[in-house]
N, C-alpha and C. Protein backbone atom coordinates (compact mmCIF):
# COMPACT_ATOMS: atom_id res chain seq x y z
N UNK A 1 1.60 18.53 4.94
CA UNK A 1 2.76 17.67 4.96
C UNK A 1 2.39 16.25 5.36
N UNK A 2 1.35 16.27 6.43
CA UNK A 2 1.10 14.68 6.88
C UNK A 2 0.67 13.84 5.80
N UNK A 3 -0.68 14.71 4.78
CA UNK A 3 -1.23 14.13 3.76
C UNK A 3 -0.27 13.41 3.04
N UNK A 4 1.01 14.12 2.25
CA UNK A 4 1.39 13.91 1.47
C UNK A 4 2.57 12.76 2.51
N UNK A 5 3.21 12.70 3.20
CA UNK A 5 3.82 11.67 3.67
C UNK A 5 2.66 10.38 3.87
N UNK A 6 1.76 10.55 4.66
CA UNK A 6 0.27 8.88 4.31
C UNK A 6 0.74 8.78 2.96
N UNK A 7 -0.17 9.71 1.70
CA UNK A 7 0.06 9.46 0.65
C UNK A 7 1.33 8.77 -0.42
N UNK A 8 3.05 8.89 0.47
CA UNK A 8 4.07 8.60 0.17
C UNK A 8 3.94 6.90 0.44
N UNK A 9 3.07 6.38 1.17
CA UNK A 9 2.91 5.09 2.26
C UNK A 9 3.71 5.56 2.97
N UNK A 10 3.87 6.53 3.97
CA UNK A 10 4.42 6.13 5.80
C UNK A 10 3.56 6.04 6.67
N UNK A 11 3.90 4.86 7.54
CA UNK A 11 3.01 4.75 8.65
C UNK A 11 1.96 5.50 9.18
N UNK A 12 1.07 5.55 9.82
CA UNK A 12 -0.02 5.99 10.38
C UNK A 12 1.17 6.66 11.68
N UNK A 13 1.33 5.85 12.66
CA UNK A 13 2.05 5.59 13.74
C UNK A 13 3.00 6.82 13.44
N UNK A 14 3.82 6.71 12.14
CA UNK A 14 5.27 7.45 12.31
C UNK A 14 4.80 8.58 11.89
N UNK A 15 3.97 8.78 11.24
CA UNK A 15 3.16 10.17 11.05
C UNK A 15 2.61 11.25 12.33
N UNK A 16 2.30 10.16 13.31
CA UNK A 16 1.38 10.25 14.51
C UNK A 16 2.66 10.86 15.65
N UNK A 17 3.53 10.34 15.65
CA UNK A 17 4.78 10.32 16.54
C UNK A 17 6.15 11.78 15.91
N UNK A 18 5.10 11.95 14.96
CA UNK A 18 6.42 13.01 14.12
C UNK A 18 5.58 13.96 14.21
N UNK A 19 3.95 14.25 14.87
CA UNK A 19 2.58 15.57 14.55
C UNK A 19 2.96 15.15 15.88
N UNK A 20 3.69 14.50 16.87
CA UNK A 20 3.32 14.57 18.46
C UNK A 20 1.93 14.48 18.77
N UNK A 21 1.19 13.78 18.20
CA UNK A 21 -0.01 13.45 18.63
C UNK A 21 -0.34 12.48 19.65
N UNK A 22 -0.96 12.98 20.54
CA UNK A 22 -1.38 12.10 21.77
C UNK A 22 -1.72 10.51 21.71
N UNK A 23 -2.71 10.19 20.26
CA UNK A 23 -3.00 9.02 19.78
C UNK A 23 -2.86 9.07 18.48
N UNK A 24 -2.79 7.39 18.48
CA UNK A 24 -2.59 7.58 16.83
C UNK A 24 -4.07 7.51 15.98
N UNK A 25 -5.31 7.45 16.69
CA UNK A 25 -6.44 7.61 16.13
C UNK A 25 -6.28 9.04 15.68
N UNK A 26 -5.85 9.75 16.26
CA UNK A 26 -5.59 11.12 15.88
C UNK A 26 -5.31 11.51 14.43
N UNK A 27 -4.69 10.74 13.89
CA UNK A 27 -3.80 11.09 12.17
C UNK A 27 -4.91 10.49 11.79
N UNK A 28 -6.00 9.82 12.08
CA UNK A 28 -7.34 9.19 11.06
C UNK A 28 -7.74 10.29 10.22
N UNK A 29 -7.85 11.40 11.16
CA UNK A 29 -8.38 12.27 10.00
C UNK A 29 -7.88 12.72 8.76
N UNK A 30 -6.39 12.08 8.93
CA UNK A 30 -5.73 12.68 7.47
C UNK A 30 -6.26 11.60 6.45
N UNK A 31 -6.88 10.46 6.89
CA UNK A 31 -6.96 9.69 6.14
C UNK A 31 -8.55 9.41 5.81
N UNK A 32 -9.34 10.06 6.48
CA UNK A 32 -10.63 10.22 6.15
C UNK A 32 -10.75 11.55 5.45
N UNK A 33 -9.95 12.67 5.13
CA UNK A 33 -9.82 13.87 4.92
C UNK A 33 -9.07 13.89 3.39
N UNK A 34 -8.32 12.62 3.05
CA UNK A 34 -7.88 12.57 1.66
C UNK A 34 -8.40 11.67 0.68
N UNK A 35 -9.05 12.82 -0.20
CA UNK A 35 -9.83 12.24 -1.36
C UNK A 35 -8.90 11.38 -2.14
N UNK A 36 -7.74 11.99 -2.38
CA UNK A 36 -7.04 11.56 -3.63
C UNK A 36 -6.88 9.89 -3.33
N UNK A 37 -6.49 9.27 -1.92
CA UNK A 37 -6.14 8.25 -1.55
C UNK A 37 -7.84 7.35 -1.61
N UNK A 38 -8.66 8.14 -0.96
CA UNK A 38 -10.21 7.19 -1.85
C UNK A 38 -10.50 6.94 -2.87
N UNK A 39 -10.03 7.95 -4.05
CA UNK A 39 -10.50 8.03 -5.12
C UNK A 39 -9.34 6.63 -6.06
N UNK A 40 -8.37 6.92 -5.34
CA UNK A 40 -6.99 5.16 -5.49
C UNK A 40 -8.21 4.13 -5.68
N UNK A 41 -8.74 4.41 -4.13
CA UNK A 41 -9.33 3.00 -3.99
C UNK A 41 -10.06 2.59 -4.75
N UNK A 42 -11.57 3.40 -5.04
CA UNK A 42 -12.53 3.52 -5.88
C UNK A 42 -11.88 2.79 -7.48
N UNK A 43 -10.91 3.86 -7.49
CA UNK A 43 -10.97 3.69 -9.14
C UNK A 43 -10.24 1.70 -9.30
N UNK A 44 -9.65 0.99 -8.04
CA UNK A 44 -9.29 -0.14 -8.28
C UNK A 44 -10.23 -1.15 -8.09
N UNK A 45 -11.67 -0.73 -8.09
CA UNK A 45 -12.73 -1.51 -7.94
C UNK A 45 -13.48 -1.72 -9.22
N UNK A 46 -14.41 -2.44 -9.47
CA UNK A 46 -15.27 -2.70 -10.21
C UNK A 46 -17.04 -2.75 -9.46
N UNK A 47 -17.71 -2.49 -9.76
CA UNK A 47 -19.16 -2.69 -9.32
C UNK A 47 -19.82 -4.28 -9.76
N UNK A 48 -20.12 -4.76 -9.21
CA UNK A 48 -20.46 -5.97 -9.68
C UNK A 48 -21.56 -6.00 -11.23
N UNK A 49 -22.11 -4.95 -10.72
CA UNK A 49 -23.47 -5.06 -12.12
C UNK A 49 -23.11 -3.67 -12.45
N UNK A 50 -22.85 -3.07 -13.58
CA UNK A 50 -23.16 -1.91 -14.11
C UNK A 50 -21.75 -1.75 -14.50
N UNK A 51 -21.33 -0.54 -14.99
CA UNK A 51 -20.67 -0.11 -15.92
C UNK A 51 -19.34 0.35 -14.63
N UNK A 52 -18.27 0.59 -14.96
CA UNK A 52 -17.00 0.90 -13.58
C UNK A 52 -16.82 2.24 -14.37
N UNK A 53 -16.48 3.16 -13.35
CA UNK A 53 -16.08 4.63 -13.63
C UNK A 53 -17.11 5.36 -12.61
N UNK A 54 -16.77 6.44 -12.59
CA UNK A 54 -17.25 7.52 -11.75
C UNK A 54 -19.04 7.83 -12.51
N UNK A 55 -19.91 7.70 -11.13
CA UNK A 55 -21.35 8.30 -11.97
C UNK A 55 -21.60 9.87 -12.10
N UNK A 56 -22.45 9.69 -13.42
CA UNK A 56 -22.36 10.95 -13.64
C UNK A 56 -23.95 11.02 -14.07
N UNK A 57 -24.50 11.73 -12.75
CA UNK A 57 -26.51 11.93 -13.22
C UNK A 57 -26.56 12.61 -14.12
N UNK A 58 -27.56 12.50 -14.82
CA UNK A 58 -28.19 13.05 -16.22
C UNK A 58 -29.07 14.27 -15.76
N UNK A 59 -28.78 15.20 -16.39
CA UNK A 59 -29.21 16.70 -16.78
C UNK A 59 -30.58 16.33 -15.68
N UNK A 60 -31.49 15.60 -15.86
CA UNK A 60 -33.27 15.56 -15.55
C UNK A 60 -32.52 15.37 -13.52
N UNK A 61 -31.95 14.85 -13.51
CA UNK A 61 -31.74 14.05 -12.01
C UNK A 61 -31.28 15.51 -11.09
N UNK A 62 -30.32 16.09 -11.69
CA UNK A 62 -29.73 17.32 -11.61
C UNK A 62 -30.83 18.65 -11.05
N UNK A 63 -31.62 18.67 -12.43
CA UNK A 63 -32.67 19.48 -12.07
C UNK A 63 -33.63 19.70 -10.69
N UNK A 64 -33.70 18.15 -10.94
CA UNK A 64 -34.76 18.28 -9.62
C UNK A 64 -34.25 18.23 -8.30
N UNK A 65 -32.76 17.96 -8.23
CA UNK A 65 -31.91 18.26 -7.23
C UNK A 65 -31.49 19.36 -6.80
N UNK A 66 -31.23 20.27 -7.35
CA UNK A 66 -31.63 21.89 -7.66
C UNK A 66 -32.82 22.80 -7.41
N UNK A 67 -33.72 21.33 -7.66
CA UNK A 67 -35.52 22.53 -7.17
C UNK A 67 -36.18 21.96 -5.66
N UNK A 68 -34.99 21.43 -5.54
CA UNK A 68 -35.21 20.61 -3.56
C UNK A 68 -35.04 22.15 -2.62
C-alpha cells in the first residue's frame, strides 16, 4: 500500500505518519525498494554518448558471466 501511495506522489512524511513510523528516513526504503519509480527515472534520461534505452549484453558477455 505505501509503494503504491509514493508511487500516486504522496508525501514521504504523510506516508511516514500514516505507517506510524518513528522517522521519516524510515519510508526510504519504499523508495529505494521501488523499481518501477527508478525505472520513471532512467527511462527520462538520455546518456550523453551512446544509444538511450535499456542495455542489453550480447550472447559472448553473457557466457562468460555464467562460467564465473
Amino acid at each position: 500500500m505505501a509503494m503504491d501511495l509514493l508511487q500516486e506522489g504522496v508525501d514521504r512524511s504523510t506516508i511516514a505518519l500514516w505507517l506510524g513510523h518513528e522517522s521519516v528516513e524510515t519510508t526510504q526504503i519504499y523508495l529505494d525498494a521501488n523499481l518501477a519509480i527508478k525505472q520513471a527515472v532512467l527511462d527520462k534520461t538520455t546518456p550523453p554518448e551512446g544509444t538511450p534505452g535499456r542495455y542489453q549484453p550480447d550472447d559472448r558477455l553473457l557466457a562468460f558471466l555464467k562460467g564465473l
